[in-house]
PDB file of N, CA and C in Angstrom:
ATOM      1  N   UNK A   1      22.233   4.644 -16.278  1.00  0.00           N
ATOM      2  CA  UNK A   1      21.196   5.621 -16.072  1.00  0.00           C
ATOM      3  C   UNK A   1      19.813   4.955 -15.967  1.00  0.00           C
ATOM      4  N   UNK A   2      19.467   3.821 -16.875  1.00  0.00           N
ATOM      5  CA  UNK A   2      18.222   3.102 -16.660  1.00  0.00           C
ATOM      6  C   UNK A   2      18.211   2.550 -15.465  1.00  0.00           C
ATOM      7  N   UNK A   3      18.835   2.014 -14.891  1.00  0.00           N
ATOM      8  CA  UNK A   3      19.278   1.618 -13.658  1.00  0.00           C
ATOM      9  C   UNK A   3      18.170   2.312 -12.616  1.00  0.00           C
ATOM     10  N   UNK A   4      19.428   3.356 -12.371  1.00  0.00           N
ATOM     11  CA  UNK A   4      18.610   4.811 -11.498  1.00  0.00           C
ATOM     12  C   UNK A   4      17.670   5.174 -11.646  1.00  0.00           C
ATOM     13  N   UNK A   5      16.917   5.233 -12.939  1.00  0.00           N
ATOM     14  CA  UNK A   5      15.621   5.270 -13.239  1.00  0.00           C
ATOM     15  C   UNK A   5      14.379   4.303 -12.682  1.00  0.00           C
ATOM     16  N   UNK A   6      14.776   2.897 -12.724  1.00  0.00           N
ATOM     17  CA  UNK A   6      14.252   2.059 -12.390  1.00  0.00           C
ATOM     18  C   UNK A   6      14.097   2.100 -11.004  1.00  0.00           C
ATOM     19  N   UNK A   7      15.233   2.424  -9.921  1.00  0.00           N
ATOM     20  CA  UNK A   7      15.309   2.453  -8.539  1.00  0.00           C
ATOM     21  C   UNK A   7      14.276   3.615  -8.262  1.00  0.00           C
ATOM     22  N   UNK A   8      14.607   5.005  -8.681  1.00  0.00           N
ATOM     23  CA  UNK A   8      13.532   5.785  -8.446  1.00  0.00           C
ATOM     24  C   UNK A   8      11.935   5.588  -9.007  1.00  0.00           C
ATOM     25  N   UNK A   9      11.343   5.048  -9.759  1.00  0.00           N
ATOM     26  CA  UNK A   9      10.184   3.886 -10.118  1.00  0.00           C
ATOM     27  C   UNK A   9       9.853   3.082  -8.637  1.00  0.00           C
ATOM     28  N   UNK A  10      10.504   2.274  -8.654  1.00  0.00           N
ATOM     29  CA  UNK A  10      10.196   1.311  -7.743  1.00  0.00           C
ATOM     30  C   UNK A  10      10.098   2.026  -6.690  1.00  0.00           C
ATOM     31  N   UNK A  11      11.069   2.775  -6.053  1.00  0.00           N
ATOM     32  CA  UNK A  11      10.549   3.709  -4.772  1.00  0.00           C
ATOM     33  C   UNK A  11      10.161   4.577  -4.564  1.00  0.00           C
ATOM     34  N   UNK A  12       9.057   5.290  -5.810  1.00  0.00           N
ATOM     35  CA  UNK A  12       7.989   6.006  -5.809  1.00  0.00           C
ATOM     36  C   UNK A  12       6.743   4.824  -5.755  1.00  0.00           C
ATOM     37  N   UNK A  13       6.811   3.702  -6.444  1.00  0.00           N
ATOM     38  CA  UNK A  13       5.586   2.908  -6.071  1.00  0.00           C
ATOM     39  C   UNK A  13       5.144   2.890  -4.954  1.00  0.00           C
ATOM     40  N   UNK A  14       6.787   2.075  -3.976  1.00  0.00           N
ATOM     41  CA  UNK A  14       6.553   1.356  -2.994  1.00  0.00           C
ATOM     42  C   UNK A  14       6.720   2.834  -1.790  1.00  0.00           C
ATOM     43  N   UNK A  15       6.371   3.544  -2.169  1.00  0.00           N
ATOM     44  CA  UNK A  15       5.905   5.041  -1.061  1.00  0.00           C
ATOM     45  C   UNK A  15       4.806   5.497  -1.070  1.00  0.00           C
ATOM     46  N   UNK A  16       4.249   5.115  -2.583  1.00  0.00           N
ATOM     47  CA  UNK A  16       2.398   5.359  -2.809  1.00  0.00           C
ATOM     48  C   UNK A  16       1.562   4.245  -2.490  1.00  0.00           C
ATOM     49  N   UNK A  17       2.470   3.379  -2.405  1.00  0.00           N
ATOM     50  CA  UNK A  17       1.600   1.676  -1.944  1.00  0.00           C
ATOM     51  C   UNK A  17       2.088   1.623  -0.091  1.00  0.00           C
ATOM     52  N   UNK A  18       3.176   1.669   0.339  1.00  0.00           N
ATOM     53  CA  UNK A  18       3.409   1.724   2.027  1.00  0.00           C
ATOM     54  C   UNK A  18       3.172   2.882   2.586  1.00  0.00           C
ATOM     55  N   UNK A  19       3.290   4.383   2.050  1.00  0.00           N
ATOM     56  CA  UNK A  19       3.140   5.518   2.871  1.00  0.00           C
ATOM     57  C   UNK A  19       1.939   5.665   3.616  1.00  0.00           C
ATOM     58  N   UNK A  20       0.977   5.495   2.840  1.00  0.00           N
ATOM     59  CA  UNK A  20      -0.268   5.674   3.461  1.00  0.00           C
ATOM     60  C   UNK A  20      -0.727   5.225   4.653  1.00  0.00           C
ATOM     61  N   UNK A  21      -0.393   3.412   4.965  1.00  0.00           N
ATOM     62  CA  UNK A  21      -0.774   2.756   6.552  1.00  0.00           C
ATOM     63  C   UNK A  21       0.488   2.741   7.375  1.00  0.00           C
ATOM     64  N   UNK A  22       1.660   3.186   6.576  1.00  0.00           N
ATOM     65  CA  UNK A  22       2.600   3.517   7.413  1.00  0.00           C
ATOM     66  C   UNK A  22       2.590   5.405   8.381  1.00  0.00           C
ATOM     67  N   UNK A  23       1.513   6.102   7.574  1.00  0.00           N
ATOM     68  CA  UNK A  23       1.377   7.306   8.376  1.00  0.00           C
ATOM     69  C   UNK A  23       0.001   6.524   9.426  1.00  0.00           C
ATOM     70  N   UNK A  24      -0.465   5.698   9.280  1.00  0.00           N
ATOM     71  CA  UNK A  24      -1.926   5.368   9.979  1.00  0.00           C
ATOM     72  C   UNK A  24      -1.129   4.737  10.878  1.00  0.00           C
ATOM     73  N   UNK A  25       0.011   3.918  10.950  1.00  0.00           N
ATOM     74  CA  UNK A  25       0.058   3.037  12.043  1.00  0.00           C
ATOM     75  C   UNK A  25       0.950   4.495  12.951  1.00  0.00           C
ATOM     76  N   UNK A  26       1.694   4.829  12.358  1.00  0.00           N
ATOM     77  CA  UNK A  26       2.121   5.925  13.308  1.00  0.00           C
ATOM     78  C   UNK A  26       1.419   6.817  14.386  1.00  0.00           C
ATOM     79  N   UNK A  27       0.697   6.825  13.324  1.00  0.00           N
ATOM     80  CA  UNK A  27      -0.597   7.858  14.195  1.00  0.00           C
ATOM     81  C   UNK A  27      -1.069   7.331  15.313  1.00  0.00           C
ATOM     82  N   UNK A  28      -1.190   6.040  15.219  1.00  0.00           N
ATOM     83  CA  UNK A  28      -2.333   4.876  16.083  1.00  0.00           C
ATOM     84  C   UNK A  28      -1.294   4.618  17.187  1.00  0.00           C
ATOM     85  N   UNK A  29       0.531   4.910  16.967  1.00  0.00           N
ATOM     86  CA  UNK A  29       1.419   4.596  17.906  1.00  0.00           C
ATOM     87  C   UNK A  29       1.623   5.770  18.806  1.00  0.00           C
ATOM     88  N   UNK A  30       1.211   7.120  18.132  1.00  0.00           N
ATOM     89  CA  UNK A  30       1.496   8.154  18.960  1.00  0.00           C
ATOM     90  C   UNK A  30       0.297   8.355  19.931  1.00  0.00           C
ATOM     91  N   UNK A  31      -0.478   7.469  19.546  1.00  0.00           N
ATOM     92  CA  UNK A  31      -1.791   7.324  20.311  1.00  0.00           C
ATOM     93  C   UNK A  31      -1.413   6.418  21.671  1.00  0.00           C
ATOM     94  N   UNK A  32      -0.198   5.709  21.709  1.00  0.00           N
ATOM     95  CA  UNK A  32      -0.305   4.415  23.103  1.00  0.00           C
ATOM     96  C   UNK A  32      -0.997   3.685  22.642  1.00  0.00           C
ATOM     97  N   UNK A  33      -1.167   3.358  21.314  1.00  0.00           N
ATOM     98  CA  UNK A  33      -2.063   2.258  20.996  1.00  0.00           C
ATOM     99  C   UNK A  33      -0.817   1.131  20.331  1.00  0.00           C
ATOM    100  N   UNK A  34      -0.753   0.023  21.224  1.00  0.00           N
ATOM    101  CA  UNK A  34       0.366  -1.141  20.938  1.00  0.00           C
ATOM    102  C   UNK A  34      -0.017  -2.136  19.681  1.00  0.00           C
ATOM    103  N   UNK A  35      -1.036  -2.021  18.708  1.00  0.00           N
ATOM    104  CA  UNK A  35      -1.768  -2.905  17.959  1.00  0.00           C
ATOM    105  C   UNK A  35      -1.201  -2.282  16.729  1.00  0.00           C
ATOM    106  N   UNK A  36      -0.806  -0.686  17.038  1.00  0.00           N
ATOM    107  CA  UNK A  36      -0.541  -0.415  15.627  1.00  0.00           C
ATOM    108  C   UNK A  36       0.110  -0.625  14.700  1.00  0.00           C
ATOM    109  N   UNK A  37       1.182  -1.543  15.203  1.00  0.00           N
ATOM    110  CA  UNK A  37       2.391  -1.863  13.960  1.00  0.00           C
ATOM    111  C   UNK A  37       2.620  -3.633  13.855  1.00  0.00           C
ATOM    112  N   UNK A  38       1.561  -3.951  14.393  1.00  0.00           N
ATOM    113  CA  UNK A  38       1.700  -5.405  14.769  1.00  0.00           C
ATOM    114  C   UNK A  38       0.931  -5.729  13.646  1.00  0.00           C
ATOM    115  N   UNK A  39      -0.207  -5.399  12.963  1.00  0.00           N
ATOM    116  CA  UNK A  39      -0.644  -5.736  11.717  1.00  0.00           C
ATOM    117  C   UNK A  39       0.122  -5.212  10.403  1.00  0.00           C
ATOM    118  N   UNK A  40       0.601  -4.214   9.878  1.00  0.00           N
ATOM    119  CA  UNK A  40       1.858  -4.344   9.600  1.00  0.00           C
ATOM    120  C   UNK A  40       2.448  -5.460   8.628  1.00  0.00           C
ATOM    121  N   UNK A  41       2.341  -6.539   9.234  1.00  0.00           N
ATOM    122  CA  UNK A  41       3.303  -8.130   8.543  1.00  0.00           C
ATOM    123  C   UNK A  41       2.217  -8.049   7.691  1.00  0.00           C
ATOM    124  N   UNK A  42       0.866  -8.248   7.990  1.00  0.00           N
ATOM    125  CA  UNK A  42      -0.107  -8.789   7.193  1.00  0.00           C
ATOM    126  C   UNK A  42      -0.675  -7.869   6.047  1.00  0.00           C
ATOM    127  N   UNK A  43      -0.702  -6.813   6.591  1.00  0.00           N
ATOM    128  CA  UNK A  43      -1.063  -5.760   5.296  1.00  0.00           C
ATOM    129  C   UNK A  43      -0.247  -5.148   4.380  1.00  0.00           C
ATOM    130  N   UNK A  44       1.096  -5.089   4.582  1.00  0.00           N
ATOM    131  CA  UNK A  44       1.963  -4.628   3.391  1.00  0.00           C
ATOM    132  C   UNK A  44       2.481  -5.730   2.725  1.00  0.00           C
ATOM    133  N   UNK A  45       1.966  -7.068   2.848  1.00  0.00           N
ATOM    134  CA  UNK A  45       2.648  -8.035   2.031  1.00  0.00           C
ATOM    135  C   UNK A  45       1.458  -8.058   0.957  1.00  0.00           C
ATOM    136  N   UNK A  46       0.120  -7.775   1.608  1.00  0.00           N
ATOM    137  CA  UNK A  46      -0.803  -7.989   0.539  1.00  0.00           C
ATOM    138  C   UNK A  46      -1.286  -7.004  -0.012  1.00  0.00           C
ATOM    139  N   UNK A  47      -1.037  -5.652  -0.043  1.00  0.00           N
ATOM    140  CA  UNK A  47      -0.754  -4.614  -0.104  1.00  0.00           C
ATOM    141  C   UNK A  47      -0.228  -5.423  -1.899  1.00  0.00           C
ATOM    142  N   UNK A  48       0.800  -5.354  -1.739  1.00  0.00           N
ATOM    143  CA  UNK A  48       2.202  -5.635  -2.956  1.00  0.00           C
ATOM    144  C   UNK A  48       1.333  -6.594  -3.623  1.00  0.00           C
ATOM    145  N   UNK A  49       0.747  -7.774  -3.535  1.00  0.00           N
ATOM    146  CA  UNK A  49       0.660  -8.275  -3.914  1.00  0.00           C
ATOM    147  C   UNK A  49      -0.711  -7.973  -4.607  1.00  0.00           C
ATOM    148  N   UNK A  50      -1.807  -7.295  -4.075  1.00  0.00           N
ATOM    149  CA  UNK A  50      -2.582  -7.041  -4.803  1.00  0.00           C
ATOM    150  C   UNK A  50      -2.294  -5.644  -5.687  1.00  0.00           C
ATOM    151  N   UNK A  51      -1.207  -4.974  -5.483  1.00  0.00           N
ATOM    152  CA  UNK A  51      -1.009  -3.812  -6.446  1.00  0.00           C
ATOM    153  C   UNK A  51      -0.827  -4.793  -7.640  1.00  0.00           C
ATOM    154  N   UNK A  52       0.377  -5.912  -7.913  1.00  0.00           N
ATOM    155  CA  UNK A  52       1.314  -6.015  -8.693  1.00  0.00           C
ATOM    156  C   UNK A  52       0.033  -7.187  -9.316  1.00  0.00           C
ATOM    157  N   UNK A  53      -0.759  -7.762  -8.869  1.00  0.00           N
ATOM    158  CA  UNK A  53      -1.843  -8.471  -9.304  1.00  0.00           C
ATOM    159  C   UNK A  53      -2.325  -7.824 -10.478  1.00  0.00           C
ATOM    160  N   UNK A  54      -3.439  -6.967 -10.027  1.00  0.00           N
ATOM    161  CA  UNK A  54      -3.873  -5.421 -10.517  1.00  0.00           C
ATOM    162  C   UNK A  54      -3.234  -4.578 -11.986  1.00  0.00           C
ATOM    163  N   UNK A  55      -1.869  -4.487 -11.706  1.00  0.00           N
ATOM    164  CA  UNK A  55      -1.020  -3.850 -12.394  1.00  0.00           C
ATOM    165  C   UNK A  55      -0.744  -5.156 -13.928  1.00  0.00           C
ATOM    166  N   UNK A  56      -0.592  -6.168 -13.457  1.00  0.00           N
ATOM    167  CA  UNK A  56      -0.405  -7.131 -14.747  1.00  0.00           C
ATOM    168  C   UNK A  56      -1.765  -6.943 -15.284  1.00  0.00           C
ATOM    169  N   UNK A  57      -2.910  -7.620 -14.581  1.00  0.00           N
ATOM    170  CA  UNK A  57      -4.459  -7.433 -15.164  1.00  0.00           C
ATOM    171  C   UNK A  57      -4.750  -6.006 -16.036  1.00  0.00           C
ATOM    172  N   UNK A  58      -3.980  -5.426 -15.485  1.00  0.00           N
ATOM    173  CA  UNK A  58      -4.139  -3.869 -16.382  1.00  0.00           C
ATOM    174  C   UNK A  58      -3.208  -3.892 -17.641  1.00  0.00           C
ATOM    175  N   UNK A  59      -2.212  -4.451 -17.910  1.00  0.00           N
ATOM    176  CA  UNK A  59      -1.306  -4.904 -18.995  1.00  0.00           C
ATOM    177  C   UNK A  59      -2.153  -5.770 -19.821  1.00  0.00           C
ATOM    178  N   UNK A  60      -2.303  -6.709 -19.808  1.00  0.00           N
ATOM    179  CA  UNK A  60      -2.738  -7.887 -20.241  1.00  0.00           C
ATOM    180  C   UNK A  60      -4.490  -7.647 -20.593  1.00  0.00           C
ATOM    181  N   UNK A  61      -4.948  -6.790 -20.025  1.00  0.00           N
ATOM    182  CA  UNK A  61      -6.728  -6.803 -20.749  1.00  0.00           C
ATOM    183  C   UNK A  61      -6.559  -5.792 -21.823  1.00  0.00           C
ATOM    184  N   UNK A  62      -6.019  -5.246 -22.518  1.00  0.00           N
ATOM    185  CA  UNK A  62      -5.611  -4.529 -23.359  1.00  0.00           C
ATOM    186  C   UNK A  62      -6.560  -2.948 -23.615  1.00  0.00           C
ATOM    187  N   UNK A  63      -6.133  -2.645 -22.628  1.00  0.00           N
ATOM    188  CA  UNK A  63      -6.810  -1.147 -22.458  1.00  0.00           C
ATOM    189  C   UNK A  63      -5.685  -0.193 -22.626  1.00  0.00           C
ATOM    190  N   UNK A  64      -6.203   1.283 -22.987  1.00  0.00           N
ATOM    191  CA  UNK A  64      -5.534   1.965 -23.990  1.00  0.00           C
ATOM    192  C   UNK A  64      -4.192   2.899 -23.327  1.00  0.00           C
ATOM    193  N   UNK A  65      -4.511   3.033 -21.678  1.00  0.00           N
ATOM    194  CA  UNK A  65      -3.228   3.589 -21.185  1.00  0.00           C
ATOM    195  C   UNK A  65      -2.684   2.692 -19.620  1.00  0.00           C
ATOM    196  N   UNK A  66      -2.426   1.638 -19.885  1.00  0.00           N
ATOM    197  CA  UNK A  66      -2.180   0.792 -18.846  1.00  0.00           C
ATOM    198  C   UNK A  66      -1.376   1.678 -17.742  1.00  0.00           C
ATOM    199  N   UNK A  67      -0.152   2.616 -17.745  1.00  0.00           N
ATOM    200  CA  UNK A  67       0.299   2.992 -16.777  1.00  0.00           C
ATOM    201  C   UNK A  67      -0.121   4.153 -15.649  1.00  0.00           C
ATOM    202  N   UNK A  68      -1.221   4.688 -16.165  1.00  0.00           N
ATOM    203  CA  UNK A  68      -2.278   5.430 -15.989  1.00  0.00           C
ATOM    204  C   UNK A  68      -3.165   4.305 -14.828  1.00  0.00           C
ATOM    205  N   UNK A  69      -3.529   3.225 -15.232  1.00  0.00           N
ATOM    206  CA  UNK A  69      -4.812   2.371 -14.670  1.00  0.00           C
ATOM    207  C   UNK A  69      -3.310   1.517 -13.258  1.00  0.00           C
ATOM    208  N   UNK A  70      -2.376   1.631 -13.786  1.00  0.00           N
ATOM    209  CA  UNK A  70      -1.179   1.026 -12.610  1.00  0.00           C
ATOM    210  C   UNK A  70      -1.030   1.923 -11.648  1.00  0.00           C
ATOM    211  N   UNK A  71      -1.272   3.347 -11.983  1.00  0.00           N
ATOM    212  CA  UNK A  71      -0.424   4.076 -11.155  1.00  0.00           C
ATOM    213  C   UNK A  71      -1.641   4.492  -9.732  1.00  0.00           C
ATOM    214  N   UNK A  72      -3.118   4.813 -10.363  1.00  0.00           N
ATOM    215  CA  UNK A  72      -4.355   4.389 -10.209  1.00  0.00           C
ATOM    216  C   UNK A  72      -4.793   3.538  -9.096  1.00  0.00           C
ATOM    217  N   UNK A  73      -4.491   2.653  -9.001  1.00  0.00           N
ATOM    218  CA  UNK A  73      -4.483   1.075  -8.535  1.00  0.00           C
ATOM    219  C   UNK A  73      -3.951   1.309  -7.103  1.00  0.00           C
ATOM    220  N   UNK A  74      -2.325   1.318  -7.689  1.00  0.00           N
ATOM    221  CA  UNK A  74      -1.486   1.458  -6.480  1.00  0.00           C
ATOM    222  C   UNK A  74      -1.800   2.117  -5.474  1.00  0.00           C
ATOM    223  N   UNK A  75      -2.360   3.652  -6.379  1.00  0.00           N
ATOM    224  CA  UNK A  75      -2.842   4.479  -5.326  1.00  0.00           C
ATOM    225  C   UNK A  75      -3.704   4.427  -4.448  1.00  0.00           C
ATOM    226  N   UNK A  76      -5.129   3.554  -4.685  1.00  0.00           N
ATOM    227  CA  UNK A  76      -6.126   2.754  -4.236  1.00  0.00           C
ATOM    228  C   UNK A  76      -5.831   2.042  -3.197  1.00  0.00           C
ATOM    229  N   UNK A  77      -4.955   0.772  -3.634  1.00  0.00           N
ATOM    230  CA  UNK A  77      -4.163   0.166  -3.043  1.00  0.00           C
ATOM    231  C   UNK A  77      -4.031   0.406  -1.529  1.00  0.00           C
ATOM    232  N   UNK A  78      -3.090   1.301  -1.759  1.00  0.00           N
ATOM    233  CA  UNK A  78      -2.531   2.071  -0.645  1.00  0.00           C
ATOM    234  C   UNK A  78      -3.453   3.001   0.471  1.00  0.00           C
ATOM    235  N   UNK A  79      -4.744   3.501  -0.027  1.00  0.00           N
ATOM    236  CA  UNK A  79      -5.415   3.573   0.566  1.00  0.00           C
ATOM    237  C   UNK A  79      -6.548   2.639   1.184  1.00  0.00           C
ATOM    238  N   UNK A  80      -6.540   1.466   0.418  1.00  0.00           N
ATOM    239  CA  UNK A  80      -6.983   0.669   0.977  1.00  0.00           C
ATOM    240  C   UNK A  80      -6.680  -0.403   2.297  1.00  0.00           C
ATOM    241  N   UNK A  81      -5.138  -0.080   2.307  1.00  0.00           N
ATOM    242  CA  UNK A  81      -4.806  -0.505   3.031  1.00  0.00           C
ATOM    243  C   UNK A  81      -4.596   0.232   4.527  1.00  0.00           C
ATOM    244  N   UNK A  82      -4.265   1.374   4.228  1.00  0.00           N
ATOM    245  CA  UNK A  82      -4.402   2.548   5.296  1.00  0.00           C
ATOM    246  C   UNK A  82      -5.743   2.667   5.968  1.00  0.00           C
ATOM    247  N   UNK A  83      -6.926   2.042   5.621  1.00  0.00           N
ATOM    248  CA  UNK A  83      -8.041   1.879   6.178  1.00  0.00           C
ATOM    249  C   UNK A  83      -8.216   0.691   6.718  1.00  0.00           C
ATOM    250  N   UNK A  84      -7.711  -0.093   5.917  1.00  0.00           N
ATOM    251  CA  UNK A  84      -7.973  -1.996   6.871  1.00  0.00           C
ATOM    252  C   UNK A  84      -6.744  -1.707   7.860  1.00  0.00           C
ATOM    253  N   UNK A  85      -5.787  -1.151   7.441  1.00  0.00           N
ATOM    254  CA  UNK A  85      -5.044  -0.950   9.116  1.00  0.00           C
ATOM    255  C   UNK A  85      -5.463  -0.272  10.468  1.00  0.00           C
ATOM    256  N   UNK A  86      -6.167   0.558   9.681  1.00  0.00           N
ATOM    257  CA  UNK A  86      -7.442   1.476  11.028  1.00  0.00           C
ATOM    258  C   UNK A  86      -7.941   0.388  11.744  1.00  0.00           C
ATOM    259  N   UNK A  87      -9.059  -0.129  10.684  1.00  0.00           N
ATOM    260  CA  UNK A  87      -9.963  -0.970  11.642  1.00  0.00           C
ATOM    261  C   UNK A  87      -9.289  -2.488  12.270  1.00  0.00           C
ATOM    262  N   UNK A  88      -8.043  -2.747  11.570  1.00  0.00           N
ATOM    263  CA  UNK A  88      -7.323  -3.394  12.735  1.00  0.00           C
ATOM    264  C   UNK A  88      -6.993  -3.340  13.992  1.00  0.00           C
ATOM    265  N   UNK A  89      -6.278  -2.118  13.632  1.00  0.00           N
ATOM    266  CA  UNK A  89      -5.701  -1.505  15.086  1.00  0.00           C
ATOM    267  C   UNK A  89      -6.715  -1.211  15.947  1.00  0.00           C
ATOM    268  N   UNK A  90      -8.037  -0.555  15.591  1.00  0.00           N
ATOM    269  CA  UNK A  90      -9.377  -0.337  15.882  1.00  0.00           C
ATOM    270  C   UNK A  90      -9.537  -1.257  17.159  1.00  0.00           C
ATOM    271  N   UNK A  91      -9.630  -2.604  16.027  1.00  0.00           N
ATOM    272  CA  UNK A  91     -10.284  -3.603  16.963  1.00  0.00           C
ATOM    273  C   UNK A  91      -9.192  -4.701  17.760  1.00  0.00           C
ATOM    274  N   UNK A  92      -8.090  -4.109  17.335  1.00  0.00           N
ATOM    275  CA  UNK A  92      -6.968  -4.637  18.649  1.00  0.00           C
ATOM    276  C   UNK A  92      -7.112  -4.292  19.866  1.00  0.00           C
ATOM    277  N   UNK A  93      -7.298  -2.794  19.495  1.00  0.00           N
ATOM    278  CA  UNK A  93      -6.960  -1.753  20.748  1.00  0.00           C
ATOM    279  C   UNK A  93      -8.244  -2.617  22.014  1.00  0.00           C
ATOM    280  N   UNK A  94      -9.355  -2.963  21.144  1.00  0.00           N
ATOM    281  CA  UNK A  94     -10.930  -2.982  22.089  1.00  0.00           C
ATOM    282  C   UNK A  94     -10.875  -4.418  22.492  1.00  0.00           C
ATOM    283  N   UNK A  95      -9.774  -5.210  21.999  1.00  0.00           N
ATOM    284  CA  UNK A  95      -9.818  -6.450  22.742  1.00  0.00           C
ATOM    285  C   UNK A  95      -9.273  -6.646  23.989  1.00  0.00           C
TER     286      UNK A  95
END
């Protein structure tokens, strides 16, 4: 049962950390815009990596509801990345 628990965890993260520039690149594809999924490689690897960065730093500085400041983050995260994928695709499209 912890198991299953854990799987549904992890793929609620990784849907609040990828959903977001994965609805942006879509959007940018239903547009005829060919740039949109080509950045992609570069932003969901660092995406992860700055959630899970983030998420230890929030463990480890010893503040009073760490999964609260993780869940937070991710969410950030994820929108942060849904915007640097904009202005990627942005400035693909204009090259």
């Amino acid at each position: 049962m912890r198991i299953i628990l854990i799987l549904v965890a992890v793929l609620a993260f990784l849907l609040a950390l990828w959903g977001p520039p994965l609805m942006v690149a879509r959007k940018f594809w239903l547009r005829n815009n060919p740039w949109a999924f080509r950045n992609l490689r570069f932003v969901l690897p660092a995406q992860l990596i700055a959630a899970v960065a983030l998420a230890f730093a929030a463990e480890f500085s010893g503040l009073r509801n760490p999964a609260a400041i993780m869940a937070a983050t991710t969410l950030l995260v994820g929108l942060l990345g849904a915007g640097l994928l904009a202005l990627l695709a942005l400035w693909g499209a204009r090259r």
